[in-house]
Protein backbone atom coordinates (compact mmCIF):
# COMPACT_ATOMS: atom_id res chain seq x y z
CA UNK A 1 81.96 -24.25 36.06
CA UNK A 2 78.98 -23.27 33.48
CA UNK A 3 80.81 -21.08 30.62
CA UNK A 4 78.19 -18.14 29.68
CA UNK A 5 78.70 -17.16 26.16
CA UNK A 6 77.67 -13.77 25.12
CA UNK A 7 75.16 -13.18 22.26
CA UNK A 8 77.41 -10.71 19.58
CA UNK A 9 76.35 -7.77 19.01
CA UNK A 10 74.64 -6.43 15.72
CA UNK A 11 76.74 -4.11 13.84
CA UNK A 12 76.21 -0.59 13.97
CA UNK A 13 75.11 -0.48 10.61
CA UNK A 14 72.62 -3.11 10.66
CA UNK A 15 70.80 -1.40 13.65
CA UNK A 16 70.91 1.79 12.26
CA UNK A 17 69.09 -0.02 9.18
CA UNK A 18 66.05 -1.35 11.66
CA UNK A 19 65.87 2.24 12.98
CA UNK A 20 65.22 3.55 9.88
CA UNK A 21 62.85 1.08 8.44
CA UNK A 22 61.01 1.49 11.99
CA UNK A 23 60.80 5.29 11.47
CA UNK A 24 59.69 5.15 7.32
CA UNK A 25 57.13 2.72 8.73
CA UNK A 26 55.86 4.95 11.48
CA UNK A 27 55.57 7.96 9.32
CA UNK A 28 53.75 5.91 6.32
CA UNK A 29 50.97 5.01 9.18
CA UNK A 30 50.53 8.99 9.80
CA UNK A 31 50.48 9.97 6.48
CA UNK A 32 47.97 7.07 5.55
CA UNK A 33 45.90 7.92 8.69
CA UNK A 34 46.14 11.56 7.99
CA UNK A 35 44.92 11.18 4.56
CA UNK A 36 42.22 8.59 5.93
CA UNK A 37 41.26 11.16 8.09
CA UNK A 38 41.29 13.89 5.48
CA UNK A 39 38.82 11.63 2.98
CA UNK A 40 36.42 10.60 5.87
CA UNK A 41 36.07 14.63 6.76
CA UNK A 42 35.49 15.53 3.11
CA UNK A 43 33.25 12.93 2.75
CA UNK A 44 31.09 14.02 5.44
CA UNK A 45 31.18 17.35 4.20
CA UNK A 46 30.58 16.15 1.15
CA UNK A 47 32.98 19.22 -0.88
CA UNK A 48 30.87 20.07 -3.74
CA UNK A 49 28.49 17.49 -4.09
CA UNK A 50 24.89 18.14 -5.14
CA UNK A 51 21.64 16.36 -3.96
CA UNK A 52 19.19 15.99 -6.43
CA UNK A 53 15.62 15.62 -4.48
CA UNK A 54 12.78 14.62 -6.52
CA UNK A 55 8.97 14.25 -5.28
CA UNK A 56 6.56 13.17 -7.74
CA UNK A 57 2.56 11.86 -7.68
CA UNK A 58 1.20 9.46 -10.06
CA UNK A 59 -2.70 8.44 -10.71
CA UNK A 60 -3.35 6.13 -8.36
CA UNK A 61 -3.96 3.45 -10.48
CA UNK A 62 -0.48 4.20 -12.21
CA UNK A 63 1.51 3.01 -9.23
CA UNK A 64 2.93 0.26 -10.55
CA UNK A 65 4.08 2.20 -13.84
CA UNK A 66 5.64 4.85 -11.64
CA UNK A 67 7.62 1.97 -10.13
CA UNK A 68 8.56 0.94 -13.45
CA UNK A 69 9.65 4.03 -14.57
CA UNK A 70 11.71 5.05 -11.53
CA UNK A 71 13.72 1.96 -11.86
CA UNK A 72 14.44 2.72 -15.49
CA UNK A 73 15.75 6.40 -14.33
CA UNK A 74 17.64 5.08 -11.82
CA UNK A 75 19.32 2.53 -14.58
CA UNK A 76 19.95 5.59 -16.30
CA UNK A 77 21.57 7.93 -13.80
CA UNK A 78 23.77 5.48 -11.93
CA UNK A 79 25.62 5.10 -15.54
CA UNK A 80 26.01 8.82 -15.47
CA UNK A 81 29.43 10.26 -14.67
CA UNK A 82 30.28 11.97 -11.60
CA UNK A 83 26.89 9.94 -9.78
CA UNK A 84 27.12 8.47 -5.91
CA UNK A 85 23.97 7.33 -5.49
CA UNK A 86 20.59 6.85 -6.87
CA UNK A 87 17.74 5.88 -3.79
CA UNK A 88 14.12 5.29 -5.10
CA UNK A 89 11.36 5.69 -2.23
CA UNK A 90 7.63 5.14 -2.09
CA UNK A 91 5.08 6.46 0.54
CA UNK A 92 4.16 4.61 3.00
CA UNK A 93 0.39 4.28 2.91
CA UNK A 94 0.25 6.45 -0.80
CA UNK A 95 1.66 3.59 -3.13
CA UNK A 96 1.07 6.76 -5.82
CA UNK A 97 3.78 9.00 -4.34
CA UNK A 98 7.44 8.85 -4.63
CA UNK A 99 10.85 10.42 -3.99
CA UNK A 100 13.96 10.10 -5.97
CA UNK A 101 17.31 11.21 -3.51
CA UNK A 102 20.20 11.30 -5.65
CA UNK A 103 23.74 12.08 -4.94
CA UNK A 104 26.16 13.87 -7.50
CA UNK A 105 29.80 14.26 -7.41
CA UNK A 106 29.70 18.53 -8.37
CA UNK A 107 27.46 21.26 -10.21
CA UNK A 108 28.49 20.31 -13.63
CA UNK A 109 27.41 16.86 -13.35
CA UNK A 110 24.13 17.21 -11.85
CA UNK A 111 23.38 19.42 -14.41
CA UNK A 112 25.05 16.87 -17.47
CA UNK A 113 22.42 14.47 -15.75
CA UNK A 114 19.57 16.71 -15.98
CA UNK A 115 20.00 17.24 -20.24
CA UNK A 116 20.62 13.50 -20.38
CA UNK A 117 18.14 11.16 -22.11
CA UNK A 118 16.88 8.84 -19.68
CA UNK A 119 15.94 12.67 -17.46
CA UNK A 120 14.01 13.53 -20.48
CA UNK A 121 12.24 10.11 -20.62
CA UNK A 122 10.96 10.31 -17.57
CA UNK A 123 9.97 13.69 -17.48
CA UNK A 124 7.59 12.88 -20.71
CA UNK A 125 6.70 9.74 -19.14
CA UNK A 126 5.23 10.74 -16.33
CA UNK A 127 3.15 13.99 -18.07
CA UNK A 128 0.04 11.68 -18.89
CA UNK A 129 -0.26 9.84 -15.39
CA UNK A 130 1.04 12.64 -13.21
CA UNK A 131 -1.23 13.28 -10.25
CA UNK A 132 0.77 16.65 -8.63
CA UNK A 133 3.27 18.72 -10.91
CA UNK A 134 6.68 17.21 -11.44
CA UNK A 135 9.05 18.86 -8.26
CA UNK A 136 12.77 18.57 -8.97
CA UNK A 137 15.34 20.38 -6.76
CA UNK A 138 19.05 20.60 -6.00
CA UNK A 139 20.52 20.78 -2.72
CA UNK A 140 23.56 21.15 -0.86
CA UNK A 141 25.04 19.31 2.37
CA UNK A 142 24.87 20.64 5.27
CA UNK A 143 25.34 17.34 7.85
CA UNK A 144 25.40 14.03 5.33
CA UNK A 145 27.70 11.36 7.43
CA UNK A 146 28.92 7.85 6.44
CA UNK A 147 25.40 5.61 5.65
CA UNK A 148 24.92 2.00 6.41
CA UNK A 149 23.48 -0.36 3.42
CA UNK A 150 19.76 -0.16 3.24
CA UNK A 151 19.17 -4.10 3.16
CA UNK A 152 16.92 -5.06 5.47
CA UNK A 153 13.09 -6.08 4.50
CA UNK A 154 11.84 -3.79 7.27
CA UNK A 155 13.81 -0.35 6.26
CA UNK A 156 11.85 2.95 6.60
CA UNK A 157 12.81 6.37 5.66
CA UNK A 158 12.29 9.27 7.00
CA UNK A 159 12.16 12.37 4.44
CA UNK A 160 11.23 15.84 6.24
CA UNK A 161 11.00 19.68 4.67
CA UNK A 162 11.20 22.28 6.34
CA UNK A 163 10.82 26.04 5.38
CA UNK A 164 11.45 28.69 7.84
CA UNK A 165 11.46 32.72 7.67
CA UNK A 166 14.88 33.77 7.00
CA UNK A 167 15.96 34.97 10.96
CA UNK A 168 15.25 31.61 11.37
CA UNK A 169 17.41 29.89 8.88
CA UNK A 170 20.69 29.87 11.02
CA UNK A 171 19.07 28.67 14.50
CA UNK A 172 17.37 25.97 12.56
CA UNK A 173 21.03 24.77 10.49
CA UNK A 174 22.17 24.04 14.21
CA UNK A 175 19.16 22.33 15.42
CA UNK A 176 19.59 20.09 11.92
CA UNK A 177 23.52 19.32 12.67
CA UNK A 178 22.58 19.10 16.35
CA UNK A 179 19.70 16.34 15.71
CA UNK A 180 21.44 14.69 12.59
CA UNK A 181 24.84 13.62 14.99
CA UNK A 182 22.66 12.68 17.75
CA UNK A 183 20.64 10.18 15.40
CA UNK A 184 23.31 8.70 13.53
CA UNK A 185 24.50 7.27 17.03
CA UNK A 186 20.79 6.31 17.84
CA UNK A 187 19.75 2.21 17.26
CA UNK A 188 19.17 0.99 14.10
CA UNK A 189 19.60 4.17 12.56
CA UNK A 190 20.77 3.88 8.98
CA UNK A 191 21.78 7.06 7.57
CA UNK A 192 20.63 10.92 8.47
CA UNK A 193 21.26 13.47 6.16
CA UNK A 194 20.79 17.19 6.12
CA UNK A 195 20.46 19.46 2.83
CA UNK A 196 19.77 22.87 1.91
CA UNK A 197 18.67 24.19 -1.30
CA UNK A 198 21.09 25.87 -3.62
CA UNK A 199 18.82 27.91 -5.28
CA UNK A 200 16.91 30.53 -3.79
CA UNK A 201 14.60 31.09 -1.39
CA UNK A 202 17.36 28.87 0.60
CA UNK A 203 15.41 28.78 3.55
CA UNK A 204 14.20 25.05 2.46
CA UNK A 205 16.13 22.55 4.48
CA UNK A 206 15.57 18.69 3.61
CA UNK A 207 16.22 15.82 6.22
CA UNK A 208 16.77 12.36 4.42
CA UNK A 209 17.12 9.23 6.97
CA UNK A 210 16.79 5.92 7.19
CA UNK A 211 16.33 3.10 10.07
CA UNK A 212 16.62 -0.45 10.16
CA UNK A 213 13.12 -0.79 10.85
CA UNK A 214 9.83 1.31 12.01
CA UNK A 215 10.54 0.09 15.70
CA UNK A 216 13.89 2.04 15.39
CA UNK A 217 12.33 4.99 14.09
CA UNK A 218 9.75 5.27 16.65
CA UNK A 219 12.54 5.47 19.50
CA UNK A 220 14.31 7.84 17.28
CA UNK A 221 10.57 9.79 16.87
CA UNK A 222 10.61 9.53 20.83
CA UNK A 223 13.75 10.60 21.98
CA UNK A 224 14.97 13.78 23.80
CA UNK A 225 17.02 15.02 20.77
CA UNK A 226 14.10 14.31 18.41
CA UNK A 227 11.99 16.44 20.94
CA UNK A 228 14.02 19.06 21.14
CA UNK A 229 15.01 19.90 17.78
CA UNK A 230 11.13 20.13 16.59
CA UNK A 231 10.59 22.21 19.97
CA UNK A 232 13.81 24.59 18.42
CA UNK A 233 12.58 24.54 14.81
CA UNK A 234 8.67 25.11 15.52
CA UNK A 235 8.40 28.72 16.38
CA UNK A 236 10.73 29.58 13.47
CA UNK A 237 8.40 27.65 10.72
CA UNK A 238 6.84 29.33 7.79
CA UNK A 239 4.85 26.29 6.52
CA UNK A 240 3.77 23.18 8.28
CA UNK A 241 6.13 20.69 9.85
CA UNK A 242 6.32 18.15 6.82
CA UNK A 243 7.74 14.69 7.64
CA UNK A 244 6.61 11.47 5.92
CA UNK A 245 7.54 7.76 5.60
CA UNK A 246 8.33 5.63 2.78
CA UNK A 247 10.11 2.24 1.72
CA UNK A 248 12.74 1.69 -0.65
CA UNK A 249 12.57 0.56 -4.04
CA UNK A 250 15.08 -2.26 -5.08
């Protein structure tokens, strides 16, 4: 005859123990995923950041000067407190012409960056080669989600302006959220923001995006949701459609 010998039993205490290290582990995990979820949100939102957008002509034989003193801003600014970003672009096909898309934590410190020294350099820099005046403005978020690294050889950007009479400002902040989600799931697309400016007249909306490569933003140029958000936005316009391409400076 086979003798079965049962397994003891845990003490009541020691269970009770496993229960509640099983139910302080459970409700860590929500609180972490709630506050995950909280950040990513936010950050999407982007709170009060400001978005410093900066379009700028040199002589054209000053290119490589501009270049030079871009990178030295951008040196500058990333040191500054309160910055999340600094991206340097030049136009495709207009070596002469460039952007400057910055990112800034709040108010006060895109404007602590703006009486800084290196903003003063380059403002005084540029005076003797500028080819168009010097156009600085401040923005606001309305769609900026997460961004993938810019890396690639073959990264273009997309900037676009648009300015529309004010009964069109709030059909064309849909359109913008509308287009930006549907991009940011589109191939190869890198980042697609949307911004409007802070300061009146606030009917001047910038698009700033990014694709792994001109391939990708052709598709993206293309597509249905592309189509129809220019279709939406056209009628409303109170100054030419404005999009142009350019390539990162590293």
């Amino acid at each position: 005859m086979i003798a079965i010998r049962k397994r003891p039993q845990a003490p009541l205490d020691v269970v009770a123990r496993h229960l509640l290290v099983l139910a302080l582990a459970s409700a860590l995990a929500a609180f972490l995923l709630a506050v995950a979820t909280h950040s990513a949100a936010r950050a999407q939102a982007g709170g009060d950041a400001i978005y410093g957008m900066t379009a700028l002509d040199v002589a054209p034989g000053a290119a490589a000067q501009g270049v030079a003193m871009l990178r030295q801003y951008r040196d500058g600014a990333l040191k500054q407190a309160g910055n999340m970003g600094v991206t340097l672009l030049q136009e495709v096909d207009w070596p002469n012409r460039f952007v400057i898309y910055e990112s800034w934590k709040d108010q006060s410190a895109y404007d602590t960056n703006e009486k800084a020294a290196h903003s003063a350099e380059l403002r005084d820099k540029l005076k003797p080669i500028a080819g168009a005046p010097y156009d600085r403005r401040e923005y606001q978020v309305i769609a900026v989600g997460p961004s993938q690294p810019a890396t690639g050889p073959d990264t273009i950007y997309m900037q676009l302006h648009l300015d529309v009479f004010p009964p069109g400002i709030e059909p064309t902040l849909a359109a913008a959220k509308a287009v930006a989600e549907a991009a940011r799931k589109g191939e190869g697309n890198l980042r697609y923001d949307v911004v409007k400016s802070v300061k009146p007249p606030q009917s001047h909306t910038t698009f700033l995006a990014a694709w792994r490569d001109r391939k990708a933003f052709d598709a993206y140029e293309s597509s249905a949701y592309a189509r129809q958000f220019r279709d939406t936005v056209g009628p409303l316009l109170g100054s030419p459609f404005d999009d142009r391409l350019y390539v990162p400076i590293n």
